[in-house]
Protein backbone atom coordinates (compact mmCIF):
# COMPACT_ATOMS: atom_id res chain seq x y z
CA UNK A 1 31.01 -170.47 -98.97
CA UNK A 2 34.99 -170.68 -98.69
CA UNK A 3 37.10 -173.68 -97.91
CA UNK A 4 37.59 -172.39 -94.63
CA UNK A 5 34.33 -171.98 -93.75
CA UNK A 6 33.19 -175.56 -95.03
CA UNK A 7 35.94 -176.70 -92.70
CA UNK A 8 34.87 -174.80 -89.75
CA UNK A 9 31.52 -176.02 -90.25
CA UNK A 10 32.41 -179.35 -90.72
CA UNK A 11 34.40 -179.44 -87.61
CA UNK A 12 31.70 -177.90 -85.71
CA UNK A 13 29.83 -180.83 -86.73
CA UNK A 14 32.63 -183.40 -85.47
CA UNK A 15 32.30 -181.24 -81.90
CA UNK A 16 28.95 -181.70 -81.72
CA UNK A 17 28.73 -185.45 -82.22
CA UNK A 18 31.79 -185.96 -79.85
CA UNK A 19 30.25 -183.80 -77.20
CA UNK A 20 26.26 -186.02 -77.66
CA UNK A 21 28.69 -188.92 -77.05
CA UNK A 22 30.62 -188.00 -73.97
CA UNK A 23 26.73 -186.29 -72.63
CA UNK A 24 25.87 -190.09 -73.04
CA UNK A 25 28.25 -192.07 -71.59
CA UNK A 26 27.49 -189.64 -68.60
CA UNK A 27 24.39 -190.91 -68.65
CA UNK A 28 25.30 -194.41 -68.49
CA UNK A 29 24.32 -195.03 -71.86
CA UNK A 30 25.66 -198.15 -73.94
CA UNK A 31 27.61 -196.70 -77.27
CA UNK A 32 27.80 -198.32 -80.33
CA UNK A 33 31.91 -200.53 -80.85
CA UNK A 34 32.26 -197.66 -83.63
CA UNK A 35 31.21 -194.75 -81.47
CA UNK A 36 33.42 -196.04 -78.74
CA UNK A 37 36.10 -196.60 -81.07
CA UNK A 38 35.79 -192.55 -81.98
CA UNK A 39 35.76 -191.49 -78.27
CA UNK A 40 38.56 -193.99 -77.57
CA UNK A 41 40.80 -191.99 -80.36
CA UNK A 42 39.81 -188.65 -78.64
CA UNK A 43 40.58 -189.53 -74.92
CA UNK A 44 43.87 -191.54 -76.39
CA UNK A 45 45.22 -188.26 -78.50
CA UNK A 46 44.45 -185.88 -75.53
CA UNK A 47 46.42 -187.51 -73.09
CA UNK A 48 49.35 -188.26 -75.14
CA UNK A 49 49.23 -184.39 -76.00
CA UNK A 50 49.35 -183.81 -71.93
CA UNK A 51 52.25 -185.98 -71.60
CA UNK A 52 54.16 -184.95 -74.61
CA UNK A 53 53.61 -181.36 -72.82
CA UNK A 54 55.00 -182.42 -69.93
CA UNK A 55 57.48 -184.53 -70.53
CA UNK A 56 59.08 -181.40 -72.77
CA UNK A 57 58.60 -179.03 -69.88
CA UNK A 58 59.86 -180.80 -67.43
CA UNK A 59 63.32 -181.49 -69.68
CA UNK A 60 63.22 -177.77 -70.56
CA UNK A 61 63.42 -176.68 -66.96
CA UNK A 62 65.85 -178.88 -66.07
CA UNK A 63 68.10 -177.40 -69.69
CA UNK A 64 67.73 -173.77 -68.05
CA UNK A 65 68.81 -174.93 -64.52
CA UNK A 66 71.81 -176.21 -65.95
CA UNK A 67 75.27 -175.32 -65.77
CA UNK A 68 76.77 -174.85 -69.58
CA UNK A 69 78.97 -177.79 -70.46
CA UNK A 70 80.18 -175.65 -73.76
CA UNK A 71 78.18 -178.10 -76.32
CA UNK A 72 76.06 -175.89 -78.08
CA UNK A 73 73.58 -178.35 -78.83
CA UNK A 74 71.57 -180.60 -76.70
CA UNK A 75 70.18 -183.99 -77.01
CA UNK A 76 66.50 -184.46 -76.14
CA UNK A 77 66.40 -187.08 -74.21
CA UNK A 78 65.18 -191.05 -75.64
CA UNK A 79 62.03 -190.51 -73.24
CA UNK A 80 60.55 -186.91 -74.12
CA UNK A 81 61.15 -187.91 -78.18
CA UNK A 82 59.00 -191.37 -77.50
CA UNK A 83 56.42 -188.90 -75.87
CA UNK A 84 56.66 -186.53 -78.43
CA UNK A 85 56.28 -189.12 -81.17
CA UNK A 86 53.22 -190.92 -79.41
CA UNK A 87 51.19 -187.69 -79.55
CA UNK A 88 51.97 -187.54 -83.12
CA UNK A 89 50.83 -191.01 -83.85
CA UNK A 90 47.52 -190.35 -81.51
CA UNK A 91 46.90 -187.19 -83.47
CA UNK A 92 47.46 -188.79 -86.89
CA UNK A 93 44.86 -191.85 -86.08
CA UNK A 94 42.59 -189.39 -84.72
CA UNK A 95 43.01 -186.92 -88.03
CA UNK A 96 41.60 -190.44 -89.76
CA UNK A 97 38.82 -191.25 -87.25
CA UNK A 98 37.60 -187.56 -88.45
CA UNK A 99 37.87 -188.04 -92.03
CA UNK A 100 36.23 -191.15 -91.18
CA UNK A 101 32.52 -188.92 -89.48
CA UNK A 102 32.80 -186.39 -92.07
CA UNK A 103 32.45 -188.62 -94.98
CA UNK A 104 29.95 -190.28 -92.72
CA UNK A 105 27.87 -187.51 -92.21
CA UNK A 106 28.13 -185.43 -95.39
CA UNK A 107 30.29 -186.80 -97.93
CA UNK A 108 30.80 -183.27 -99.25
CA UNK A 109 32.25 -181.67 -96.89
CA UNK A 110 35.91 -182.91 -97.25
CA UNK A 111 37.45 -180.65 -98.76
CA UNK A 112 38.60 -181.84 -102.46
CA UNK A 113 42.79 -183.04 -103.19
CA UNK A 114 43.32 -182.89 -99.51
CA UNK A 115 46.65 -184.55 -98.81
CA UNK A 116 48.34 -184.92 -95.38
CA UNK A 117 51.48 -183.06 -95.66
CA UNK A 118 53.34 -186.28 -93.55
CA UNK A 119 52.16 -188.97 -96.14
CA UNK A 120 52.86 -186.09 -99.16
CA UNK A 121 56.38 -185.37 -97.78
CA UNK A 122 57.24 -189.46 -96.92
CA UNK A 123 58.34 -188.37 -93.53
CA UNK A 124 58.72 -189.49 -89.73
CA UNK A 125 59.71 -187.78 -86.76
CA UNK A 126 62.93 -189.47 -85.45
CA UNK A 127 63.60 -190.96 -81.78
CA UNK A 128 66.27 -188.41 -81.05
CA UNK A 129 65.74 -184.53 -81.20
CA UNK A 130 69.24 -181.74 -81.14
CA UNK A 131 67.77 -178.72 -79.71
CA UNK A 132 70.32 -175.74 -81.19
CA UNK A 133 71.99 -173.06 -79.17
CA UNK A 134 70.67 -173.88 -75.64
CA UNK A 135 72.56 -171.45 -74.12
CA UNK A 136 70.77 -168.48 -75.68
CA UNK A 137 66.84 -170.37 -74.39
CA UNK A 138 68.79 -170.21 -70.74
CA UNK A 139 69.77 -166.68 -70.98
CA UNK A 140 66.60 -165.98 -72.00
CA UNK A 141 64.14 -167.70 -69.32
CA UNK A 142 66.71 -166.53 -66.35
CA UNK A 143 66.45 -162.88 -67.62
CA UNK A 144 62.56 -163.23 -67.14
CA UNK A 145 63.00 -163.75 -63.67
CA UNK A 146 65.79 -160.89 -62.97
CA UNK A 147 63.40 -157.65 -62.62
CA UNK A 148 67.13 -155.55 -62.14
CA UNK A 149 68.01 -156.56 -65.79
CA UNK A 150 64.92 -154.92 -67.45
CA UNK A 151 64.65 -151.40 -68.78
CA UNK A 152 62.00 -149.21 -71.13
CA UNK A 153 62.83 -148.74 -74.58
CA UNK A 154 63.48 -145.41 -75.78
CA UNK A 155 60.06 -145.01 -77.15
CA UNK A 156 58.17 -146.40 -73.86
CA UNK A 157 56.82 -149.34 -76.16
CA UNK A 158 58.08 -152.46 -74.78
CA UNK A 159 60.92 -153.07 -72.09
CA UNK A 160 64.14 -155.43 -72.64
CA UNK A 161 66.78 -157.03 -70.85
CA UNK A 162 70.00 -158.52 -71.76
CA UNK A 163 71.80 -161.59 -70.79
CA UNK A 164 75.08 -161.86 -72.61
CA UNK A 165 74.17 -162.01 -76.26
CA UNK A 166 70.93 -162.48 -75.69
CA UNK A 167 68.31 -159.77 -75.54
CA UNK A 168 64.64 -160.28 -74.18
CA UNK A 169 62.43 -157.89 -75.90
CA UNK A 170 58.33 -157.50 -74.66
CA UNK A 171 56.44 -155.53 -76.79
CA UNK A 172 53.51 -154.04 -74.28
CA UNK A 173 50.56 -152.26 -74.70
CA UNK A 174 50.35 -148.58 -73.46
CA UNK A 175 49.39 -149.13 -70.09
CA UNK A 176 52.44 -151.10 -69.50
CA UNK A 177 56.12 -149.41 -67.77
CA UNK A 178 57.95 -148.78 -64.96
CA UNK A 179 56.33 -145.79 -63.93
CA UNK A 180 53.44 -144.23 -62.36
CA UNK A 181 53.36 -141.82 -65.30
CA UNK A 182 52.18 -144.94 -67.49
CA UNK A 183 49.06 -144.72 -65.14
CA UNK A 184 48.95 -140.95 -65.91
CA UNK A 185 49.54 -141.15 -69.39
CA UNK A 186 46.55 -143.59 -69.76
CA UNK A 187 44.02 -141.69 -67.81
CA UNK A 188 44.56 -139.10 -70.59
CA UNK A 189 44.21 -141.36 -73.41
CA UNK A 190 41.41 -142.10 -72.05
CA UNK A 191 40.26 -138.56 -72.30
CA UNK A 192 39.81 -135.04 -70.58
CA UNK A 193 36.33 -136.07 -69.02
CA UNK A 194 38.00 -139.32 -67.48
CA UNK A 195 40.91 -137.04 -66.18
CA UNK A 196 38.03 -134.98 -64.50
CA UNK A 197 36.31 -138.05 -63.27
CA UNK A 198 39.89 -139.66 -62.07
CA UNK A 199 40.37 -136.48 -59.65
CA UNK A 200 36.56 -135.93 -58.42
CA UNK A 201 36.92 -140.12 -57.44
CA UNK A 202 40.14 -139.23 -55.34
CA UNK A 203 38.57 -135.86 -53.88
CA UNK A 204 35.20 -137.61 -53.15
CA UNK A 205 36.60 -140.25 -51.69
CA UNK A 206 38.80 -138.16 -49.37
CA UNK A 207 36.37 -136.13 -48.29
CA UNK A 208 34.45 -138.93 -47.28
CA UNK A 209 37.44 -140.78 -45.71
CA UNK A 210 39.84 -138.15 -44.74
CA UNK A 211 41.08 -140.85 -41.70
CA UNK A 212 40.53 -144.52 -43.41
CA UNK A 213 43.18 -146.51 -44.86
CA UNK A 214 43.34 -147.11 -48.67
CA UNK A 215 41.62 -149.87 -48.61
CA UNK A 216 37.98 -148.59 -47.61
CA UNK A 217 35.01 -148.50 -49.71
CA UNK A 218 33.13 -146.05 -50.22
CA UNK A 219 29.33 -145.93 -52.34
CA UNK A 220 28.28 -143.44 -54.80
CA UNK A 221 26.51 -142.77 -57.56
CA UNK A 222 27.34 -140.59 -60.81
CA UNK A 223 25.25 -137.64 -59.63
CA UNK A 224 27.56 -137.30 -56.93
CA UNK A 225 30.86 -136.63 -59.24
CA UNK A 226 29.18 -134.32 -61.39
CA UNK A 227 27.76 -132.64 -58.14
CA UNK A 228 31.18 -132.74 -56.61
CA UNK A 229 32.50 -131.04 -59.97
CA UNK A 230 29.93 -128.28 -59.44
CA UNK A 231 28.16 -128.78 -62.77
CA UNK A 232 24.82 -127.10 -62.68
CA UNK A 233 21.83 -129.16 -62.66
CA UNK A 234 18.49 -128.69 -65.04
CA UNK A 235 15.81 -126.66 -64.48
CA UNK A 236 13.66 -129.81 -63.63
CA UNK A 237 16.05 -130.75 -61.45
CA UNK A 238 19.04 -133.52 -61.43
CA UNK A 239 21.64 -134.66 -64.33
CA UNK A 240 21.10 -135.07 -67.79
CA UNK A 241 21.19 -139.15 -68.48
CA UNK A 242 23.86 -138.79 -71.07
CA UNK A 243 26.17 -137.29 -68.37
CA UNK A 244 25.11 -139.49 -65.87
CA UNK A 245 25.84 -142.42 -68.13
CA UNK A 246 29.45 -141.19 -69.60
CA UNK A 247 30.54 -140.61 -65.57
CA UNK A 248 29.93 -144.51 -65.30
CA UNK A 249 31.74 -144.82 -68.55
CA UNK A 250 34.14 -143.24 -67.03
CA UNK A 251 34.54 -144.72 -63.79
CA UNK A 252 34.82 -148.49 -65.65
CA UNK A 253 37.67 -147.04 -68.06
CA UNK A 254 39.50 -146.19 -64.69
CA UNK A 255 38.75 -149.02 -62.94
CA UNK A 256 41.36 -151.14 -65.64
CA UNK A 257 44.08 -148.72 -65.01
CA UNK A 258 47.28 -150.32 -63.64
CA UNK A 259 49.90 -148.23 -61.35
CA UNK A 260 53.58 -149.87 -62.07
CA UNK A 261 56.52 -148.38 -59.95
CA UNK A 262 59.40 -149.50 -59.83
CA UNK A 263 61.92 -148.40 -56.72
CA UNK A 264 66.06 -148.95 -56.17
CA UNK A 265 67.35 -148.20 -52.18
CA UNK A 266 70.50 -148.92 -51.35
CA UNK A 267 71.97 -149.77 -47.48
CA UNK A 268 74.98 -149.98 -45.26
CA UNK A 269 76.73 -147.13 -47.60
CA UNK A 270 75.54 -148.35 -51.23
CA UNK A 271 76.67 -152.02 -50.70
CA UNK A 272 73.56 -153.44 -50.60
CA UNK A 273 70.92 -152.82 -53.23
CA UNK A 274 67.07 -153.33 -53.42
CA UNK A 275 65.32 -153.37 -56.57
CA UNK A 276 61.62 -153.82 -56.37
CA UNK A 277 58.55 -154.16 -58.98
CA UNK A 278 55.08 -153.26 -57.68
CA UNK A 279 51.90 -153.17 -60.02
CA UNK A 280 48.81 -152.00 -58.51
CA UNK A 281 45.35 -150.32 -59.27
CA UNK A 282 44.41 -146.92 -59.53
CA UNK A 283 40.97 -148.27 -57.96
CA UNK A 284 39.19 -151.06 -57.42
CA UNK A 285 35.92 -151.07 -58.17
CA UNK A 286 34.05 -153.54 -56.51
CA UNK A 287 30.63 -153.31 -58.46
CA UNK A 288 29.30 -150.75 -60.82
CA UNK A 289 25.35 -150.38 -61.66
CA UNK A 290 23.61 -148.44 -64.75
CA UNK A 291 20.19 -148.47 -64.76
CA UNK A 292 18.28 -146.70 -67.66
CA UNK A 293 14.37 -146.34 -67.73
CA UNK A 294 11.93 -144.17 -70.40
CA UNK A 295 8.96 -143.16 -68.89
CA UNK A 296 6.36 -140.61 -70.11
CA UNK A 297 8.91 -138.88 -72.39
CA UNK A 298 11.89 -138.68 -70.18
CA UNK A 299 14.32 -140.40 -69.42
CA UNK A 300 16.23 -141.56 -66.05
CA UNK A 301 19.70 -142.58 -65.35
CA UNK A 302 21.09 -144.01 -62.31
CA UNK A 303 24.82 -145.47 -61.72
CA UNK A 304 25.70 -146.67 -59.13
CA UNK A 305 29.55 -147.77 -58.04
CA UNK A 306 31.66 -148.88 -55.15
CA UNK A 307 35.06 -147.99 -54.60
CA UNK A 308 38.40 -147.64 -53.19
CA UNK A 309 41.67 -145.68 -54.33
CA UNK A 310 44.47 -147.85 -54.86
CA UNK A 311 47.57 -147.71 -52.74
CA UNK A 312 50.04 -145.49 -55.06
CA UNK A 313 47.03 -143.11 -55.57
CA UNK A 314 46.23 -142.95 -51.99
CA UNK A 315 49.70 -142.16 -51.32
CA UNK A 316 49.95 -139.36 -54.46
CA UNK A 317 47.15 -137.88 -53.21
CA UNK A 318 46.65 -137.75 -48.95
CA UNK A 319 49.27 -137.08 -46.20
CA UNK A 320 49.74 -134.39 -44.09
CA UNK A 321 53.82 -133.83 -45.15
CA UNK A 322 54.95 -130.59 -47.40
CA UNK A 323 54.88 -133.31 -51.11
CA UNK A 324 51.30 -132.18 -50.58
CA UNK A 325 49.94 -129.31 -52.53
CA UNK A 326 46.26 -127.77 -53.26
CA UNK A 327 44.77 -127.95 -56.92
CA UNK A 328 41.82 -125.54 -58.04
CA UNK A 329 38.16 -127.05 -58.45
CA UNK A 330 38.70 -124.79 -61.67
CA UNK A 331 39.78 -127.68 -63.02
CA UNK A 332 36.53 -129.78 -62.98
CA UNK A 333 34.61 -127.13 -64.00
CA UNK A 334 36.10 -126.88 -67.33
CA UNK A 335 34.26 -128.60 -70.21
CA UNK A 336 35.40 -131.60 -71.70
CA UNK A 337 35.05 -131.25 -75.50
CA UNK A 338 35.50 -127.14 -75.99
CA UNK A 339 38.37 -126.58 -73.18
CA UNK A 340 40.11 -130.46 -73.19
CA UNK A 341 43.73 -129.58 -73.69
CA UNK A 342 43.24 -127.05 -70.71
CA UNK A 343 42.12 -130.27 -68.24
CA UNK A 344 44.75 -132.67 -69.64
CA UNK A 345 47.65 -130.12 -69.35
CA UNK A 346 47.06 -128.89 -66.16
CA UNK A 347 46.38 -132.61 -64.63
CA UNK A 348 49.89 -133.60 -66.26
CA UNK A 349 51.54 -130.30 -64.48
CA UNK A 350 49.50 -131.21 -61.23
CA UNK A 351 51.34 -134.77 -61.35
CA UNK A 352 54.59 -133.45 -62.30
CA UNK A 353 54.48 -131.40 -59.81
CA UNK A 354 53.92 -133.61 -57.32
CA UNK A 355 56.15 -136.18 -58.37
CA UNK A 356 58.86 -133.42 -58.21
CA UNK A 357 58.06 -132.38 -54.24
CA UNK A 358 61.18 -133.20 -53.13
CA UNK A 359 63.02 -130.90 -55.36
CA UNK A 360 64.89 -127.87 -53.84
CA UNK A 361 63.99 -126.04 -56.66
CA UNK A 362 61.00 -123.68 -56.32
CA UNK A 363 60.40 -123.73 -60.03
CA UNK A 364 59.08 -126.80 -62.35
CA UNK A 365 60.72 -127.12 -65.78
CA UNK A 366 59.38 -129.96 -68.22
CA UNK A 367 59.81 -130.11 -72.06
CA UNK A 368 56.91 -129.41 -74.46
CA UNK A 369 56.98 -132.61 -76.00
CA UNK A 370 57.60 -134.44 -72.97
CA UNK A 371 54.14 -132.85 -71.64
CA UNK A 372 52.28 -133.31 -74.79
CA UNK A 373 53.54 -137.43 -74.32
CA UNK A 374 52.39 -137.14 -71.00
CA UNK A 375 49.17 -135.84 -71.95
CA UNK A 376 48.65 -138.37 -74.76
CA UNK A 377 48.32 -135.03 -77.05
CA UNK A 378 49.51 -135.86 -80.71
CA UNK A 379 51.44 -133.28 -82.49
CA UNK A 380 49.29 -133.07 -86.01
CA UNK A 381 51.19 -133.49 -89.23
CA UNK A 382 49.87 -130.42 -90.37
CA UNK A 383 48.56 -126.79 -89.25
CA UNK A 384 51.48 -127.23 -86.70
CA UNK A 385 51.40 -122.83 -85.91
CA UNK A 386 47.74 -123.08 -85.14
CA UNK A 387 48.10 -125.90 -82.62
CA UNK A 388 51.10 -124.28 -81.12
CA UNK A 389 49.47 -121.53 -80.44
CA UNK A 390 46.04 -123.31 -78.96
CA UNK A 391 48.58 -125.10 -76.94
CA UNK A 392 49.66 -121.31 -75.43
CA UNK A 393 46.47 -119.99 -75.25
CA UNK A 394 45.59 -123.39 -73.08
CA UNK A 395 48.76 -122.51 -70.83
CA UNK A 396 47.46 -119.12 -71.02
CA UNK A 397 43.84 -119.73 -69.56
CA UNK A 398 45.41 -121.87 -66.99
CA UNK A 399 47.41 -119.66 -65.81
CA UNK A 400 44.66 -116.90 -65.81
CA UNK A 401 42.14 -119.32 -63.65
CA UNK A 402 44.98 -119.93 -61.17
CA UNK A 403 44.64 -123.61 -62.20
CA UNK A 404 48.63 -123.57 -63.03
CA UNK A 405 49.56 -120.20 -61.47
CA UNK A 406 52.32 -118.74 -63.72
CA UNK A 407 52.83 -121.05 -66.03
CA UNK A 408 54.30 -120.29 -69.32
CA UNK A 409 55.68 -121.69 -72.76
CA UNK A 410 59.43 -120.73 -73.11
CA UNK A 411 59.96 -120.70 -76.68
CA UNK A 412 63.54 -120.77 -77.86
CA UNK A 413 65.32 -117.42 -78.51
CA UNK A 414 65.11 -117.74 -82.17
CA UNK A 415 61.42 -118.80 -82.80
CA UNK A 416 60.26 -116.00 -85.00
CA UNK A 417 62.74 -116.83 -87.46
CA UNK A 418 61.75 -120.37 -87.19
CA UNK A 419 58.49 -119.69 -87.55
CA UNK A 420 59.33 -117.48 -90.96
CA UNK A 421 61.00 -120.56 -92.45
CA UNK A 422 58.29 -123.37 -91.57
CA UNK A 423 60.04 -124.68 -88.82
CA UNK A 424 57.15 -125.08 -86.32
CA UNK A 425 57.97 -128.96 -85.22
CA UNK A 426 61.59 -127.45 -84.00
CA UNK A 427 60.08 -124.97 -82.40
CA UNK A 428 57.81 -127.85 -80.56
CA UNK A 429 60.39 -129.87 -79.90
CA UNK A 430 63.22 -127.62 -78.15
CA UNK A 431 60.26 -125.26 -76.54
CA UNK A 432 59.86 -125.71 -72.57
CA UNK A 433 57.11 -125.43 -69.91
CA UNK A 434 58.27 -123.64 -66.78
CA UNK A 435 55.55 -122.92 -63.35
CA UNK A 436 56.26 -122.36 -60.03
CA UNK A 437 55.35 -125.18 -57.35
CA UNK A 438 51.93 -125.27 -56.36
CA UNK A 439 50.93 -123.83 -52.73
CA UNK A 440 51.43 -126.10 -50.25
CA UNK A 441 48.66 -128.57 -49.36
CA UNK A 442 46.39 -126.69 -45.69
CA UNK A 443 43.76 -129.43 -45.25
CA UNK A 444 41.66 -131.03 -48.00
CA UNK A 445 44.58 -132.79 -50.82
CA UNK A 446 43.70 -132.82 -54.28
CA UNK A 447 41.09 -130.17 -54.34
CA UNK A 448 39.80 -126.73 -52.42
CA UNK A 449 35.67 -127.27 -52.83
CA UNK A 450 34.59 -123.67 -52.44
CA UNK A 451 30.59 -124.09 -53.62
CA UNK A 452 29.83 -128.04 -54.21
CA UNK A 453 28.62 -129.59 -51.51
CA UNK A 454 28.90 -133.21 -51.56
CA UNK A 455 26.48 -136.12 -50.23
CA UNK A 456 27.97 -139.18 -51.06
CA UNK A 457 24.39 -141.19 -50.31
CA UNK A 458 22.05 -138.69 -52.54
CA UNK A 459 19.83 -140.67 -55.03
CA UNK A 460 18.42 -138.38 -57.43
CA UNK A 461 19.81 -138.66 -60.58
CA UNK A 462 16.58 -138.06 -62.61
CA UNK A 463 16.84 -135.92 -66.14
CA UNK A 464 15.08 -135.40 -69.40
């Protein structure tokens, strides 16, 4: 076993004994003067560790609140170093209380030549602290709470702001921006079956609740999505249980989503400005049930979910103004695995062309690789012609289905002789995607049902 794991262990042990102890005095059990002297060490070095916190908190406040004097160092104050040097101290006699159980309770378990690196070093912490470049530690905690300061980085990876010198830089994870397209971009991350799910949630739940606010739930089960996405049941009736159970996968990857959006308005002839920063969900799921029994052979799935939209989705998706438009059930019906990139382009042109209503142009221009971003669609590092042209043929079909009427890839004029020499990535990277709006929205948003009937309350979700 390592030395770290003897450690662990050994501290484990410590834990243990500690925790019998406090369960005892709980009790109203009498300890032992040694036992009391151990639990005496532990209460002592926990609350100077609370005070040392909050002493130092308290003083670092105060530094960012206050005005710069133009010393570039500050003095921690007598106080907060006598707090600071008391936890020490605790946590030093309570380092030695452990030693002290450990060699107790197994003799062998302290690990061998182990020196404390204060005795080793012959050092102290001194009663007065200089804490270097304040000004920079100001900078930095006002720019946290100035939303107007922050931007995206270039590569949509973290966002930054800058005070002065100082720059503020938040690495965040990919469902993090100032956009709704962040929300977008992860639902296709996520996959082309969750994109499917995503819209048959919002279509269901219109259909349902074509009057209700946002904020009403509504009860299904999985059947009811894949009914809703007109997927044909099995001869004995119902959904297959591994369908039933990857719609509830589904519907739980969603669930985590966050919408970010961030808006600027400006009054009285631009000299006032409002900058705002909203995060909400795409839903909320307020519970979400799989059941899974085997019986005689076959097997039955059941999930069952409650939900509503949240607020940005509600308002992406219902309204009756002209930033409305109608999407094809085509869409649902195509198959996840063989015909993916054809669902998670045309639900990235379905959002951009939404999010582009109010243009007065009547045609929608947006770069390859800005869609294939969108889309969370890699470029591969190699066979580059062959995915370029699956990427077409996917443009192709949509077009063909009337998912997407006339789109098209734009290549640039000189492809072909880009092509010749190898150049496929430039011929990614300066090609462009160009559609006409989608027809204007007549009564149901999101999607034109022409032969799924949906009940919301059916229960049979029964397959082999």
């Amino acid at each position: 076993m390592s030395g770290l794991s003897l450690e662990a262990e050994a501290m484990e042990r410590v834990e243990r004994l500690m925790g019998e102890l406090e369960a005892r005095r709980s009790r109203g059990e009498a300890l032992t003067p040694k036992e009391s002297a151990y639990h005496d060490a532990l209460t002592k070095m926990l609350a100077a560790e609370t005070e040392a916190r909050d002493a130092f908190s308290a003083f670092y406040a105060a530094l960012a609140g206050s005005e710069n004097t133009g010393d570039p160092q500050i003095h921690l104050p007598v106080e907060v170093a006598a707090r600071v040097n008391e936890w020490i101290e605790r946590r030093k006699q309570w380092d030695a209380v452990v030693e002290t159980i450990l060699a107790e309770t197994d003799p062998g378990s302290l690990p061998a030549g182990r020196v404390r690196t204060g005795p080793r070093l012959r050092t102290s912490l001194p009663a007065l602290f200089r804490v270097p470049t304040a000004e920079p530690a100001k900078d930095a905690l006002s720019a946290l709470f100035a939303p107007q300061l922050w931007r995206v980085s270039e590569n949509g990876a973290a966002i930054l702001a800058q005070r002065n010198e100082t720059q503020v830089r938040i690495d965040c994870d990919d469902i993090t921006g100032f956009g709704p397209e962040r929300a977008i971009q992860q639902i296709a991350k996520y996959g082309a079956s969750a994109a499917q799910t995503f819209l048959t949630m919002a279509g269901l739940w219109l259909e349902q609740n074509p009057d209700s606010p946002h904020e009403t739930y509504l009860t299904a089960y999985a059947s009811d999505l894949l009914r809703f996405q007109g997927r044909r049941q099995t001869p004995r009736g119902g959904y297959h249980a591994d369908d039933i159970i990857a719609k509830g996968r589904d519907v739980y990857l969603l669930s985590r989503i966050s919408v970010p959006r961030a808006d600027v308005a400006a009054y009285h002839g631009g000299r006032k400005t409002v900058k705002t920063l909203s995060v909400g969900r795409l839903l909320s799921l307020e519970a979400l049930d799989a059941e899974q029994t085997t019986e005689d052979g076959s097997i039955r799935s059941v999930v069952k979910f409650r939900y509503h939209l949240g607020r940005e989705v509600y308002h992406w998706v219902s309204g009756g103004n002209a930033h409305y438009s109608a999407l094809s059930s085509k869409l649902l019906a195509y198959h996840p695995l063989r015909q993916k990139y054809q669902i998670l382009l045309g639900f990235c042109l379905a959002y951009y062309d939404r999010v582009t209503r109010k243009s007065a142009d009547d045609t929608r221009r947006i770069s390859l690789p800005t869609l294939l971003n969108l889309a969370a669609i890699r470029v591969p590092a190699k066979r580059l012609a062959e995915f370029l042209v699956t990427i077409e043929d996917a443009l192709s079909e949509l077009a063909r289905d009337q998912v997407i009427p006339g789109v098209r890839l734009q290549k640039p004029d000189d492809w072909a002789g880009l092509l010749d020499r190898r150049k496929t990535r430039e011929i990614i990277a300066r090609s462009v995607v160009i559609f006409p709006c989608l027809s204007p929205l007549v009564d149901n948003p999101i999607t034109q049902q022409e032969t799924c009937s949906v009940a919301a309350t059916s229960r049979t979700e029964t397959l082999s």
